[in-house]
C-alpha atoms as a PDB file:
ATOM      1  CA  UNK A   1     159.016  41.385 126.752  1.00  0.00           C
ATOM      2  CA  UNK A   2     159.730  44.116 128.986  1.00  0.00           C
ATOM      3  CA  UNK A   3     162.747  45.323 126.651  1.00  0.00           C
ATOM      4  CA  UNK A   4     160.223  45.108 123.660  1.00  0.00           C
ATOM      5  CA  UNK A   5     157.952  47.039 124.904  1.00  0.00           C
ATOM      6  CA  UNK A   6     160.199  49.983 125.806  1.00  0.00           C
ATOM      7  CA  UNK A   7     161.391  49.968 122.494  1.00  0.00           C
ATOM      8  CA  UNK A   8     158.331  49.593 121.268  1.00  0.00           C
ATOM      9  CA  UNK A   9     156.790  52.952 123.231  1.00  0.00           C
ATOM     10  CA  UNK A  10     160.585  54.728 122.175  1.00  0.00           C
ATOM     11  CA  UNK A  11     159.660  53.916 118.247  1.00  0.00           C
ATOM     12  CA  UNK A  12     155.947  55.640 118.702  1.00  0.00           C
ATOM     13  CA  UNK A  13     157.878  58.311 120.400  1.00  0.00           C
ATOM     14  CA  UNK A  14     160.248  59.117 117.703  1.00  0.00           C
ATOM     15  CA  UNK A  15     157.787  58.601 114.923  1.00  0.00           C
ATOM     16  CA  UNK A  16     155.525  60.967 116.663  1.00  0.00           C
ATOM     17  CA  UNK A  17     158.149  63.738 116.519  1.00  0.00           C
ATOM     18  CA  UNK A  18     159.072  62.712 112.951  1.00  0.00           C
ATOM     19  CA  UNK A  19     155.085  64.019 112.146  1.00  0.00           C
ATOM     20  CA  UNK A  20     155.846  66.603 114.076  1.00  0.00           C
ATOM     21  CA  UNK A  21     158.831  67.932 112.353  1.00  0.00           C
ATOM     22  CA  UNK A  22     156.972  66.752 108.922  1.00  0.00           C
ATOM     23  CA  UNK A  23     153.913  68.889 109.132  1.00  0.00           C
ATOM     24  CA  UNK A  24     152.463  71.028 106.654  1.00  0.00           C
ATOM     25  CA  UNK A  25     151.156  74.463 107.363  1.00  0.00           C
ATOM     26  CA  UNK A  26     147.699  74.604 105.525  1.00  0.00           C
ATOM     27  CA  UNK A  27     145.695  77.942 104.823  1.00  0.00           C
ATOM     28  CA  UNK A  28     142.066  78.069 105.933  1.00  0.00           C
ATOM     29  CA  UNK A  29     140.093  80.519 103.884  1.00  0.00           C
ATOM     30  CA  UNK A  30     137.073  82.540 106.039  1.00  0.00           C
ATOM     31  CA  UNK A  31     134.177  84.418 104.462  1.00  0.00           C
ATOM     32  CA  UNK A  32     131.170  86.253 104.849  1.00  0.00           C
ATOM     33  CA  UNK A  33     128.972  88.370 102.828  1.00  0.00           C
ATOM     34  CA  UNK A  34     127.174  90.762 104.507  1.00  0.00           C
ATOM     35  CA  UNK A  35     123.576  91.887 102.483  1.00  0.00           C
ATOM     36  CA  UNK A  36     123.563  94.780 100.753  1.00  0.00           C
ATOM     37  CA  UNK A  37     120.487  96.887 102.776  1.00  0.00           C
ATOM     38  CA  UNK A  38     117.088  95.657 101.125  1.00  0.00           C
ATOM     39  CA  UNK A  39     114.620  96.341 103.382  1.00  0.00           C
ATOM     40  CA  UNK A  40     113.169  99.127 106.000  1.00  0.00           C
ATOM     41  CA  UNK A  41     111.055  97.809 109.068  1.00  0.00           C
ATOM     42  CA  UNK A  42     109.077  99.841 110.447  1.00  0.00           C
ATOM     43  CA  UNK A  43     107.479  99.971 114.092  1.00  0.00           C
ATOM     44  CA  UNK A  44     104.456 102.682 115.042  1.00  0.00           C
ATOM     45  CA  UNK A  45     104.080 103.640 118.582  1.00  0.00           C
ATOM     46  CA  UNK A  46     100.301 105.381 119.758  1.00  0.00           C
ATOM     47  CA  UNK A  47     101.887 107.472 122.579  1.00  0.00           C
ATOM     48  CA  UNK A  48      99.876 108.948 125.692  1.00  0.00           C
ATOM     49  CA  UNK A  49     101.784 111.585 127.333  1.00  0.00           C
ATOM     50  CA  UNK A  50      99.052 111.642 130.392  1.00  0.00           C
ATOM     51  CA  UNK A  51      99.250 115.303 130.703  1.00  0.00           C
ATOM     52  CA  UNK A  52     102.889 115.356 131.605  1.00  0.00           C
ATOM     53  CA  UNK A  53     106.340 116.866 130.307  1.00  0.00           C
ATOM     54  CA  UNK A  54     107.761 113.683 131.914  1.00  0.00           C
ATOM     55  CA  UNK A  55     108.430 110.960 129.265  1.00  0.00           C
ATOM     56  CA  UNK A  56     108.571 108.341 132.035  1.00  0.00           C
ATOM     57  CA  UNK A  57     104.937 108.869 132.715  1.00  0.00           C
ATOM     58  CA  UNK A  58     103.782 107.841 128.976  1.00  0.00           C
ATOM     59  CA  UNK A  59     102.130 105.273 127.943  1.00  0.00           C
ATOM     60  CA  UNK A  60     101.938 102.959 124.710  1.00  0.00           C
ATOM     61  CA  UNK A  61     105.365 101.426 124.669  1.00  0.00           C
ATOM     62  CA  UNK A  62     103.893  98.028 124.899  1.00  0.00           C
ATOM     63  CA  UNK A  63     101.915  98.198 122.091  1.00  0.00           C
ATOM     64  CA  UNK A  64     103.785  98.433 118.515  1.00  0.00           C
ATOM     65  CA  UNK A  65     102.407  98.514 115.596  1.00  0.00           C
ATOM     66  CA  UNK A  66     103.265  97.162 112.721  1.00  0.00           C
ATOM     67  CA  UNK A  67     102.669  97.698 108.522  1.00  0.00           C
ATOM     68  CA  UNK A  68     100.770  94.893 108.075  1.00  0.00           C
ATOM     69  CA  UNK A  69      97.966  96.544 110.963  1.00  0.00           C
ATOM     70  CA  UNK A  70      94.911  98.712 109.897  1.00  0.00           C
ATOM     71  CA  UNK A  71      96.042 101.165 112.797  1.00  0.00           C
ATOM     72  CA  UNK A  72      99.177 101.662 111.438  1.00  0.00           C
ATOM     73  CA  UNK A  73      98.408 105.389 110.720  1.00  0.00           C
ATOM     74  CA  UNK A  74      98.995 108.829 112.508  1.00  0.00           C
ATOM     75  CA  UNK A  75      96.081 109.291 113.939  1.00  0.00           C
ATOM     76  CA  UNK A  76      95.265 112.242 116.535  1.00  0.00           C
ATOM     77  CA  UNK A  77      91.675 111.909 116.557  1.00  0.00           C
ATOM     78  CA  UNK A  78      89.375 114.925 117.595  1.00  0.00           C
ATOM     79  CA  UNK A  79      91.169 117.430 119.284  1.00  0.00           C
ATOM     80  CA  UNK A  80      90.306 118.420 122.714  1.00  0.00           C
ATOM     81  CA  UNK A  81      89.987 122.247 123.293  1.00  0.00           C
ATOM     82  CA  UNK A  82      91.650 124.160 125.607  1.00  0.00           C
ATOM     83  CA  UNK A  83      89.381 127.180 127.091  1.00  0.00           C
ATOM     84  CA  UNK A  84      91.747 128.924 129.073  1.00  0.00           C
ATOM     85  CA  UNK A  85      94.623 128.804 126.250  1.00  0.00           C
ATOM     86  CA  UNK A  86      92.001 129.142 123.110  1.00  0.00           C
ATOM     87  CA  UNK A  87      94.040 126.171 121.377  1.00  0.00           C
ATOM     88  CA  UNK A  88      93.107 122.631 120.653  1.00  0.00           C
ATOM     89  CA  UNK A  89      95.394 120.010 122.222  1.00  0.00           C
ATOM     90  CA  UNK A  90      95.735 116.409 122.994  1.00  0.00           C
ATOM     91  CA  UNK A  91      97.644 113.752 124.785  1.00  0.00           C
ATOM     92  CA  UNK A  92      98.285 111.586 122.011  1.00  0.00           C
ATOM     93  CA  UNK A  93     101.772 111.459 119.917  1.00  0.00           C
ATOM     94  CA  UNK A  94     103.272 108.722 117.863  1.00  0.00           C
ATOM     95  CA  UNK A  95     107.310 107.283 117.438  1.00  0.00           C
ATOM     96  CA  UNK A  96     108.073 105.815 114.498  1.00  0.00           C
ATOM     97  CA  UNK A  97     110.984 103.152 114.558  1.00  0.00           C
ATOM     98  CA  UNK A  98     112.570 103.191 110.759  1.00  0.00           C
ATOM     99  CA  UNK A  99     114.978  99.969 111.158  1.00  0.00           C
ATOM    100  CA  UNK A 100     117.549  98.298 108.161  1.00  0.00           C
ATOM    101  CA  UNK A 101     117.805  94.718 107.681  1.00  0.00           C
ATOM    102  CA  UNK A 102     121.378  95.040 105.745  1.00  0.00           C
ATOM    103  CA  UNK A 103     124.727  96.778 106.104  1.00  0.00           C
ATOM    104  CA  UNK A 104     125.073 100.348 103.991  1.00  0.00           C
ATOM    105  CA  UNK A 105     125.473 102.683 102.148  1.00  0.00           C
ATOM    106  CA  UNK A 106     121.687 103.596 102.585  1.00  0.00           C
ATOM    107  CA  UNK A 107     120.003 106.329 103.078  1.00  0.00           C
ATOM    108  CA  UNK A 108     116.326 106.751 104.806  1.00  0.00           C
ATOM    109  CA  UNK A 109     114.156 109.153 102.634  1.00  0.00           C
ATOM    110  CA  UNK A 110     111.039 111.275 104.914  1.00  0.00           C
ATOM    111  CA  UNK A 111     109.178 112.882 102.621  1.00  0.00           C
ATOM    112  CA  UNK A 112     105.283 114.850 102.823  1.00  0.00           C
ATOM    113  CA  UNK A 113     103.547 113.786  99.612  1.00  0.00           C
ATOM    114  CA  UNK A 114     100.521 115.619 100.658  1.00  0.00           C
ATOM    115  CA  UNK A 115      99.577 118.228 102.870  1.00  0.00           C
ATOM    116  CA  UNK A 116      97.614 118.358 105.862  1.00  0.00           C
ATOM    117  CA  UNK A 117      94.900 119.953 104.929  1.00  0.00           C
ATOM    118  CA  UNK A 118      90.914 119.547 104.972  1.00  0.00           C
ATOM    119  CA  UNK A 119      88.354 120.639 102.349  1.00  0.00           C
ATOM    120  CA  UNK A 120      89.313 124.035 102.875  1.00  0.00           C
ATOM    121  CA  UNK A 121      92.419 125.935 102.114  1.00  0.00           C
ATOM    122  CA  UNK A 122      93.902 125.661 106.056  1.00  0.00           C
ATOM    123  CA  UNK A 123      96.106 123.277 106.705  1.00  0.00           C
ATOM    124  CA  UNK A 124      98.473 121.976 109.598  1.00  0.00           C
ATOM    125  CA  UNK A 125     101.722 122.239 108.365  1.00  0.00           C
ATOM    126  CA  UNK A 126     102.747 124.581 110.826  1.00  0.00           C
ATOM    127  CA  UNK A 127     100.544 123.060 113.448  1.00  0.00           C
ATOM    128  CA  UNK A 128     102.257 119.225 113.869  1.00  0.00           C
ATOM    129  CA  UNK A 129     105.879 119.285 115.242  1.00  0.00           C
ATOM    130  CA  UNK A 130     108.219 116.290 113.505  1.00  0.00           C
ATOM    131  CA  UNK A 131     111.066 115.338 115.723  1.00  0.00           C
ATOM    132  CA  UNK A 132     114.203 113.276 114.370  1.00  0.00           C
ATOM    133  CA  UNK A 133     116.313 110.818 116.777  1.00  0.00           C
ATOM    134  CA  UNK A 134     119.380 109.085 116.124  1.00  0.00           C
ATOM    135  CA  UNK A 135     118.530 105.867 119.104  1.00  0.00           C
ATOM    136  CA  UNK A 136     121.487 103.728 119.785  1.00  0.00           C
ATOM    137  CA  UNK A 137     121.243 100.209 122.461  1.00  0.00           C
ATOM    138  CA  UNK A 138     123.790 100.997 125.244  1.00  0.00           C
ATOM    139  CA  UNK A 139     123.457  97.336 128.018  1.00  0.00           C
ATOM    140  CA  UNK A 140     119.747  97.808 128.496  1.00  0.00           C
ATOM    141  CA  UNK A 141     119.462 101.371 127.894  1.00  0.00           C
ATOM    142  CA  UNK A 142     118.417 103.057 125.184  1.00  0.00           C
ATOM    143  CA  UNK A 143     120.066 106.292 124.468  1.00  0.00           C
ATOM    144  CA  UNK A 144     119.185 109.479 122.078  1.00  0.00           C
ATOM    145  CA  UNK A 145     120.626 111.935 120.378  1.00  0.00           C
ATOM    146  CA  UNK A 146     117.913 114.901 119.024  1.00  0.00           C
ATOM    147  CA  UNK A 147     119.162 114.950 115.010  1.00  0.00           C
ATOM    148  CA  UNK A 148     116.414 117.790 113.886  1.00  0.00           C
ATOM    149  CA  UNK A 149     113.017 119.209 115.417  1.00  0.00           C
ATOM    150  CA  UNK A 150     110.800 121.116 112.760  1.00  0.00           C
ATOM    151  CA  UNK A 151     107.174 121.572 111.390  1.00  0.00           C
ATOM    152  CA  UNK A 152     106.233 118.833 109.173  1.00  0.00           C
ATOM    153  CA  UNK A 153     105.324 121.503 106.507  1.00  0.00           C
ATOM    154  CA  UNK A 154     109.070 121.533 106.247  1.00  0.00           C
ATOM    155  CA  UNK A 155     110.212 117.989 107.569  1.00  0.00           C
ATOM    156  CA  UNK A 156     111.491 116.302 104.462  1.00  0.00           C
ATOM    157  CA  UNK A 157     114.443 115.131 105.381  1.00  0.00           C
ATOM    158  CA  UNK A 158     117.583 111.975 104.190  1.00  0.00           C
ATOM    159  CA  UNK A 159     119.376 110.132 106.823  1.00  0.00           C
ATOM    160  CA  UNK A 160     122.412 108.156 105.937  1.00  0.00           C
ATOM    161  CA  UNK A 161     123.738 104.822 107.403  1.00  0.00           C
ATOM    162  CA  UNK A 162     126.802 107.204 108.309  1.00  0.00           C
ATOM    163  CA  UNK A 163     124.237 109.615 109.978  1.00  0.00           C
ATOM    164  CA  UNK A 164     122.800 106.423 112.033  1.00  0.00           C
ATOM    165  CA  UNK A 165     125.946 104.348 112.355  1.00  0.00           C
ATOM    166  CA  UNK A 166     125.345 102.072 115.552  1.00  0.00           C
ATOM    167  CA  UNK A 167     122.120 102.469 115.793  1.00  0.00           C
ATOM    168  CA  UNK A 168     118.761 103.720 114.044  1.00  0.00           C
ATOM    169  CA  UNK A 169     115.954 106.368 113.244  1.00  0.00           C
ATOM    170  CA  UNK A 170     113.207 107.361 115.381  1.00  0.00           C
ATOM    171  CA  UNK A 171     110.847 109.976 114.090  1.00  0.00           C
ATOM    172  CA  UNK A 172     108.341 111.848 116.884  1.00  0.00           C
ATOM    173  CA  UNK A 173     104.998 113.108 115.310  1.00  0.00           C
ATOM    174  CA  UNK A 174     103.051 115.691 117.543  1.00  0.00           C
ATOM    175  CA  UNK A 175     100.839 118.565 117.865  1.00  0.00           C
ATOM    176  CA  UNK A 176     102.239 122.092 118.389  1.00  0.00           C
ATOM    177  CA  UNK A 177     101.609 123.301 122.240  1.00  0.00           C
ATOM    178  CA  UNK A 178     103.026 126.346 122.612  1.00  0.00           C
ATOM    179  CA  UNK A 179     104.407 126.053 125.385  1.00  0.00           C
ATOM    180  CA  UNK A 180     107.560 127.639 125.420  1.00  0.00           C
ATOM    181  CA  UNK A 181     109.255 124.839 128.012  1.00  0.00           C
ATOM    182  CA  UNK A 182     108.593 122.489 125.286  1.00  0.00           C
ATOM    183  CA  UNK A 183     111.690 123.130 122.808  1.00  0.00           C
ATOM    184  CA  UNK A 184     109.256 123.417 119.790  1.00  0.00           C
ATOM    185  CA  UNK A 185     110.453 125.055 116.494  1.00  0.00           C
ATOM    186  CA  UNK A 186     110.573 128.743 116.127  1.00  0.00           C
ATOM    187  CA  UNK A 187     108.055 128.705 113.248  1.00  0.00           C
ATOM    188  CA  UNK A 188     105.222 125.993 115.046  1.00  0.00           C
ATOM    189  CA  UNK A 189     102.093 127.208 116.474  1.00  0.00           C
ATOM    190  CA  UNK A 190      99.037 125.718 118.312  1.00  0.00           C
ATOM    191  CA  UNK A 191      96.071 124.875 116.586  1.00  0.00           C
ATOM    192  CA  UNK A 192      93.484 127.620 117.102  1.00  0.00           C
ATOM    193  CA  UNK A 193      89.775 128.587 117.158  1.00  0.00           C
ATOM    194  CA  UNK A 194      90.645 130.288 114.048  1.00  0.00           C
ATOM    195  CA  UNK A 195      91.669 127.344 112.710  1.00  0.00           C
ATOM    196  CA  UNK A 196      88.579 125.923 110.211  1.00  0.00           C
ATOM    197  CA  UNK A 197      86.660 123.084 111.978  1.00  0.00           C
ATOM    198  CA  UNK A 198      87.574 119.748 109.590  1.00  0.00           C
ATOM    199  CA  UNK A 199      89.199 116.378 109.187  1.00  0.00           C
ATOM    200  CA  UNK A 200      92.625 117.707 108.187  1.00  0.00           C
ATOM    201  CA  UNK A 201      94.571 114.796 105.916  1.00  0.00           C
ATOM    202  CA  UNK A 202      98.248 114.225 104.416  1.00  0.00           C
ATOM    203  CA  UNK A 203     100.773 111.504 103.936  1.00  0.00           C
ATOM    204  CA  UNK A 204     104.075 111.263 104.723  1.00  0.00           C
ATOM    205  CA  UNK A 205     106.385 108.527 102.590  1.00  0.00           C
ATOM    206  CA  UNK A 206     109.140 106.340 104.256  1.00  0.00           C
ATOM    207  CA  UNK A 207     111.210 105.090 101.524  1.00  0.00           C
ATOM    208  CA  UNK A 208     115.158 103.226 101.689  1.00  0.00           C
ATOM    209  CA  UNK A 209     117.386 103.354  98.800  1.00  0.00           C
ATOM    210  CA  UNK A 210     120.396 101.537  98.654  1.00  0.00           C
ATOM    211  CA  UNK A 211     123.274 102.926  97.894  1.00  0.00           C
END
């Protein structure tokens, strides 16, 4: 028995080699489409700068909102004036987080479809400083690079997937200061007494087109 069954475990041997040497090579296809870019999301921050140059101290991070909310609008509110400076200012700014669900080419599309004005012929197209960053995730971080910084009179602008590769388009919506420590655009300027007292209106259209 003992004989037998060393043959017997010398056989399996063998005929496991013999599969070995008799194997086939078989080729294992892999796929995966990747969508074609279909939709933009969209994320609206109401920003409180508390007074401050110091981003770190603002507040309204915590609170996005989104389309589908009646506040999602740029909304200053009534301006606060300034006595010493003669200008009206106020704390509040907005980010705008323009997102793509699918891989490119795409291209984001900021346009002004109407202009800031009120029932007058002012307006504040010169008055309301636009700010374009490219954000990108780095760990934990988020990082920025400044793309463009004009007046929204002149903020119409197209952003590639190229342009954002790695990471996506935040748009900064605020009210001109003056203050030359800022960085604002050459041709911005504060909102004055001069300025007619009204409920200045416009809208600005976010659009994505593939391709």
């Amino acid at each position: 028995r003992i004989m037998v069954v060393m043959l017997a475990m010398v056989t399996v041997y063998f005929f496991l080699i013999s599969l070995c040497f008799a194997a086939d090579t078989v080729n294992l296809s892999v796929s995966a489409q990747v969508p074609q870019a279909e939709n933009l999301k969209l994320t609206l921050f109401k920003l409180d700068s508390q007074g401050t140059r110091n981003p770190g101290d603002d507040t309204g991070w915590n609170s996005p909102i989104l389309p589908s909310s009646p506040e999602f609008a740029i909304n200053f509110g009534e301006l606060e004036l300034d006595e010493d400076l003669g200008i009206f200012t106020t704390n509040t700014y907005y980010a705008l987080d323009c997102g793509v669900d699918g891989a490119g080419p795409w291209t984001i599309r900021h346009r002004v479809t109407s202009g800031f004005s009120g029932t007058g012929t002012d307006s504040l197209g010169d008055n309301i400083i636009v700010t374009f960053h490219k954000l990108e995730k780095v760990g934990t971080a988020e990082t920025f690079t400044e793309l463009e910084k004009t007046i929204i009179a002149d903020s119409d602008r197209d952003f590639t997937s190229s342009d954002l590769a790695g990471g996506w388009l935040r748009i900064y919506y605020g009210i001109a200061t003056g203050d030359p420590l800022a960085g604002e655009p050459d041709d911005a300027v504060p909102i004055t007494t001069q300025e007619t007292a009204d409920t200045y209106t416009g809208t600005i259209e976010i659009t994505l087109i593939p391709g």
